[in-house]
N, C-alpha and C. Protein backbone atom coordinates (compact mmCIF):
# COMPACT_ATOMS: atom_id res chain seq x y z
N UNK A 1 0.85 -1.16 0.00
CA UNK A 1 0.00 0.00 0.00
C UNK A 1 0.90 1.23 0.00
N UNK A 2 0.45 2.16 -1.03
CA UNK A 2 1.21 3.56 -0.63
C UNK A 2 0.08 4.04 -1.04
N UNK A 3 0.01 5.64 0.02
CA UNK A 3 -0.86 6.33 0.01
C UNK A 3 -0.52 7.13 -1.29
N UNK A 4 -1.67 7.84 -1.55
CA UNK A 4 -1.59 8.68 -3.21
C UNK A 4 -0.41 10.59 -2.44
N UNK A 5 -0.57 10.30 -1.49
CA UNK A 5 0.55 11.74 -1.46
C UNK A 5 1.66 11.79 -0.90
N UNK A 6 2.36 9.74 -0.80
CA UNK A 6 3.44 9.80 -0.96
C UNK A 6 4.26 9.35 -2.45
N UNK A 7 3.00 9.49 -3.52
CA UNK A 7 3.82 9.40 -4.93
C UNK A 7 3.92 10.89 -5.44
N UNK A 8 5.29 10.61 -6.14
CA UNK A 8 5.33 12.13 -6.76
C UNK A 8 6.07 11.65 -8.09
N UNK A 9 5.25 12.27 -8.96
CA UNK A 9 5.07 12.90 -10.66
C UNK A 9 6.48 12.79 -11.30
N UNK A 10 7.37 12.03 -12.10
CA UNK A 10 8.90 12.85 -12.65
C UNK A 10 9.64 12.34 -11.83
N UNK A 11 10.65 12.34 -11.82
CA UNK A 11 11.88 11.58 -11.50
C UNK A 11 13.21 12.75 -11.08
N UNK A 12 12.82 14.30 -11.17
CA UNK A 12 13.18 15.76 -10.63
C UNK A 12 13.52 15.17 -9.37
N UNK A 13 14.50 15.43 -8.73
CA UNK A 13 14.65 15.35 -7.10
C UNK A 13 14.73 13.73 -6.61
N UNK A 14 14.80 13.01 -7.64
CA UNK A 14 14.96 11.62 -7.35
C UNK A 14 15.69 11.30 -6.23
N UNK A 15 15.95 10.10 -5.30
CA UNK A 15 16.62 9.58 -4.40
C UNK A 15 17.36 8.25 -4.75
N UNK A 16 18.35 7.73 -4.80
CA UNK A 16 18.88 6.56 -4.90
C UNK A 16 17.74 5.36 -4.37
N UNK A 17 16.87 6.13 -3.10
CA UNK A 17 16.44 5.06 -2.27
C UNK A 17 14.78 4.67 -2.98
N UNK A 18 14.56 5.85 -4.21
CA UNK A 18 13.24 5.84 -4.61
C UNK A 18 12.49 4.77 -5.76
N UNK A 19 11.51 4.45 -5.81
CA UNK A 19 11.15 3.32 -6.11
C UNK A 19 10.26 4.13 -7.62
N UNK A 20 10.93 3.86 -8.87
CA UNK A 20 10.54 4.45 -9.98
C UNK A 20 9.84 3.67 -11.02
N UNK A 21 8.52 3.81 -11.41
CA UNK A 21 7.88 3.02 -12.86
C UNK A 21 7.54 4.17 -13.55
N UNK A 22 7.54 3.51 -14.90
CA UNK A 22 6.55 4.32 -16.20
C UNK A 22 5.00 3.83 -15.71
N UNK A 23 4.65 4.91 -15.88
CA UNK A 23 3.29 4.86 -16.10
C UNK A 23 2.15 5.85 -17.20
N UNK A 24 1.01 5.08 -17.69
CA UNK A 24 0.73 6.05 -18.36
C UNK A 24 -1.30 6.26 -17.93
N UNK A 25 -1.05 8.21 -18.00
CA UNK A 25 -2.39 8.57 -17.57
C UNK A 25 -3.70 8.22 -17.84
N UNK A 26 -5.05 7.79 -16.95
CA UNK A 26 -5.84 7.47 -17.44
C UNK A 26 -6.77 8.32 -17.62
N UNK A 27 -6.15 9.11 -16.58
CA UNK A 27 -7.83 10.36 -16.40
C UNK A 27 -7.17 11.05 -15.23
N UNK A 28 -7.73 12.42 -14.54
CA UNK A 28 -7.44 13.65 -13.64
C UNK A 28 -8.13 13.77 -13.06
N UNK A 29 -8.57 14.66 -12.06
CA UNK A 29 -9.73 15.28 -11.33
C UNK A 29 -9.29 16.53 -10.63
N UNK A 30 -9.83 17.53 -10.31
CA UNK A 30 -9.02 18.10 -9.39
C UNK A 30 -9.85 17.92 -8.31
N UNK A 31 -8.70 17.85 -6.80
CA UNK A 31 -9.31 17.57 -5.94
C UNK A 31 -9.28 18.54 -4.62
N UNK A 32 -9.94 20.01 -4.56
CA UNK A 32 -9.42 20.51 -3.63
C UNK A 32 -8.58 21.40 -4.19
N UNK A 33 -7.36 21.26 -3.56
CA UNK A 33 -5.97 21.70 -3.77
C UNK A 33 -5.25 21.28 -4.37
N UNK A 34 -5.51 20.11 -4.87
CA UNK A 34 -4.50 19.51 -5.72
C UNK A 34 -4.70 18.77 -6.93
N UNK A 35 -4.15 18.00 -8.11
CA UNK A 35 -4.54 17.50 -9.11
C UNK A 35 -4.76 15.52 -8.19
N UNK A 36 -5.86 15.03 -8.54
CA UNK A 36 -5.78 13.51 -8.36
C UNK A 36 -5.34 13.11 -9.89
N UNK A 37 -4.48 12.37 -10.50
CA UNK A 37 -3.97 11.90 -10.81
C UNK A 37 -3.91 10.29 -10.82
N UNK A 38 -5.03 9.67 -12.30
CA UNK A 38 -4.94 8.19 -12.17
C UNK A 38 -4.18 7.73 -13.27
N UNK A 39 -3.31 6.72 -13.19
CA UNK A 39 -2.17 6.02 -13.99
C UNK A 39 -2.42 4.29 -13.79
N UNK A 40 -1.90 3.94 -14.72
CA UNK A 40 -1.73 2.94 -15.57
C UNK A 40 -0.73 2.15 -15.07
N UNK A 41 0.21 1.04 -14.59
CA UNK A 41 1.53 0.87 -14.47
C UNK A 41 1.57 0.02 -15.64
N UNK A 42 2.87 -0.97 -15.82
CA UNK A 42 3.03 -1.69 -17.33
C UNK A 42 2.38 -3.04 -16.69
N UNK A 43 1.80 -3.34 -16.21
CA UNK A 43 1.65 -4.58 -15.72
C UNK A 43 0.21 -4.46 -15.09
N UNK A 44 -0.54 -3.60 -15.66
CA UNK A 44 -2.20 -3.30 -15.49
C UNK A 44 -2.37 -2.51 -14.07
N UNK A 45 -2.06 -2.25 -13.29
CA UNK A 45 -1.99 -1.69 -11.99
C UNK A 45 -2.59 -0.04 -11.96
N UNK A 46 -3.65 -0.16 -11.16
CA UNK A 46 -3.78 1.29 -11.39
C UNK A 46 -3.74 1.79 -9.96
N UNK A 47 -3.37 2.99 -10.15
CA UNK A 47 -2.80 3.98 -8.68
C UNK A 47 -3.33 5.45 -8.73
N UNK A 48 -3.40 6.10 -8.41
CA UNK A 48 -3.94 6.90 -7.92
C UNK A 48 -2.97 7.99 -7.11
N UNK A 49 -2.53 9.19 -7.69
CA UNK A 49 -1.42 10.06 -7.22
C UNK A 49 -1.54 11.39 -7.21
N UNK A 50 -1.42 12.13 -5.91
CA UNK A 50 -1.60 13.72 -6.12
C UNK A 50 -0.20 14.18 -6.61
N UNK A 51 -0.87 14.71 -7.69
CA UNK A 51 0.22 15.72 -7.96
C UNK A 51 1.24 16.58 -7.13
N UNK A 52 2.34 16.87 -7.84
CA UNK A 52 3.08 17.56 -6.86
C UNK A 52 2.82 19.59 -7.31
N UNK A 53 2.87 19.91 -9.06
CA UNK A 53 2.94 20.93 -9.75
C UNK A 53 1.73 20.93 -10.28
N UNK A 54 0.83 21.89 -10.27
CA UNK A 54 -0.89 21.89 -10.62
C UNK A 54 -0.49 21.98 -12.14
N UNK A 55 0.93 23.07 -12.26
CA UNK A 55 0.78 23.45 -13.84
C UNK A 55 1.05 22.07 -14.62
N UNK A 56 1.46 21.24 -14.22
CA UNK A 56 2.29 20.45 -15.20
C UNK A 56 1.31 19.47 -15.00
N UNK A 57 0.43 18.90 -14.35
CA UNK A 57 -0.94 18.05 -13.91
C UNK A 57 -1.78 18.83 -15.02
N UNK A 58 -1.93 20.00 -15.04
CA UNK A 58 -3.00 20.50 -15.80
C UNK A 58 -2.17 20.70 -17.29
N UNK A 59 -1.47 20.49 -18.09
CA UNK A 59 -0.99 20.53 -19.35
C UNK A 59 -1.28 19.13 -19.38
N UNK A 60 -1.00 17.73 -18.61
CA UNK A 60 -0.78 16.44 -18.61
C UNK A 60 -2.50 15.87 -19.36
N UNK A 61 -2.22 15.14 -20.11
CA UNK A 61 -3.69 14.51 -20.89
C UNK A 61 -3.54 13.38 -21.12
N UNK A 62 -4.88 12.45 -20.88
CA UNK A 62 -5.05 11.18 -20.93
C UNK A 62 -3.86 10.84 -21.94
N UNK A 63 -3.66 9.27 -21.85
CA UNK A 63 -2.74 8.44 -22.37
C UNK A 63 -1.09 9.21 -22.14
N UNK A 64 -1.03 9.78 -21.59
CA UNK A 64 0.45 10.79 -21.61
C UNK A 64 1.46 9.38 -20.67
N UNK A 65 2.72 9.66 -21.10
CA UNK A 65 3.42 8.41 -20.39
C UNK A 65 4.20 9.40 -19.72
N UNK A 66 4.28 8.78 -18.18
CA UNK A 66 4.94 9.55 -17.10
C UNK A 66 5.75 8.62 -16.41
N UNK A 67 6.56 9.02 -15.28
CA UNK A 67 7.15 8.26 -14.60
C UNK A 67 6.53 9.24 -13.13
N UNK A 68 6.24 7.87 -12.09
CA UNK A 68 5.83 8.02 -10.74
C UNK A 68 7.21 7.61 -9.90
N UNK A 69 7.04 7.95 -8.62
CA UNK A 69 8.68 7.35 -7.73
C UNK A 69 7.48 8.04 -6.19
N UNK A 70 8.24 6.80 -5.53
CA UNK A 70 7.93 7.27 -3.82
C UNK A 70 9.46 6.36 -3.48
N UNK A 71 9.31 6.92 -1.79
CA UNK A 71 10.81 6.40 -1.25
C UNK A 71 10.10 4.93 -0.78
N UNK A 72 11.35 4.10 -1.00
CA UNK A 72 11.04 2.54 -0.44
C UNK A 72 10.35 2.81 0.66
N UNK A 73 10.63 3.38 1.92
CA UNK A 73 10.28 3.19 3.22
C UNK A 73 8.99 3.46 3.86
N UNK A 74 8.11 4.62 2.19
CA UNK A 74 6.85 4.52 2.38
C UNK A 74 5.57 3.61 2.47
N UNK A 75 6.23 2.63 1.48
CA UNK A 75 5.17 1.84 1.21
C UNK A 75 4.91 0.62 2.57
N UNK A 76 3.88 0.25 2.50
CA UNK A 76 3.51 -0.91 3.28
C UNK A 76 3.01 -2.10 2.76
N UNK A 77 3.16 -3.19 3.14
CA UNK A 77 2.63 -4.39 2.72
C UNK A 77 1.69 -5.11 3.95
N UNK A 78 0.60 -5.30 3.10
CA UNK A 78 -0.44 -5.43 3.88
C UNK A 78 -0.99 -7.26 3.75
N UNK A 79 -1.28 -8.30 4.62
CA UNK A 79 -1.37 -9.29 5.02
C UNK A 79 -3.04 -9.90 5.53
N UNK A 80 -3.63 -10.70 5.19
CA UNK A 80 -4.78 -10.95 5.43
C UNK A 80 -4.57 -11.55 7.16
């Protein structure tokens, strides 16, 4: 599990420790304050990510291929 506002947009400010896929856009929303952001991964997976830059969320249009990254230490794995 990672929450949608520990992914961020671009590969800008990357970390050695950060966990990076292509993904490509399915659709937007704005939510509030921020862009929601739904993607594609290569392996059918869809996620769900607030934007970090409204401008560059709002130029961004369906099918657009992006790259997402969060740090390893965010994510969780979750167990029945």
């Amino acid at each position: 599990m990672i929450r949608p506002e520990d992914i961020r947009v671009g590969t800008r400010d990357a970390q050695p420790e950060d966990v990076i896929i292509p993904v490509t856009l399915r659709d937007k929303a704005f939510a509030g304050s921020v862009w929601r952001l739904y993607v594609v991964a290569p392996g059918g997976q869809e996620l769900a990510v607030h934007s970090g830059e409204a401008a560059e969320a709002e130029a961004t249009t369906a099918g657009s291929e992006l790259s997402i990254r969060w740090r390893r230490n965010t994510a969780r794995v979750l167990t029945d």
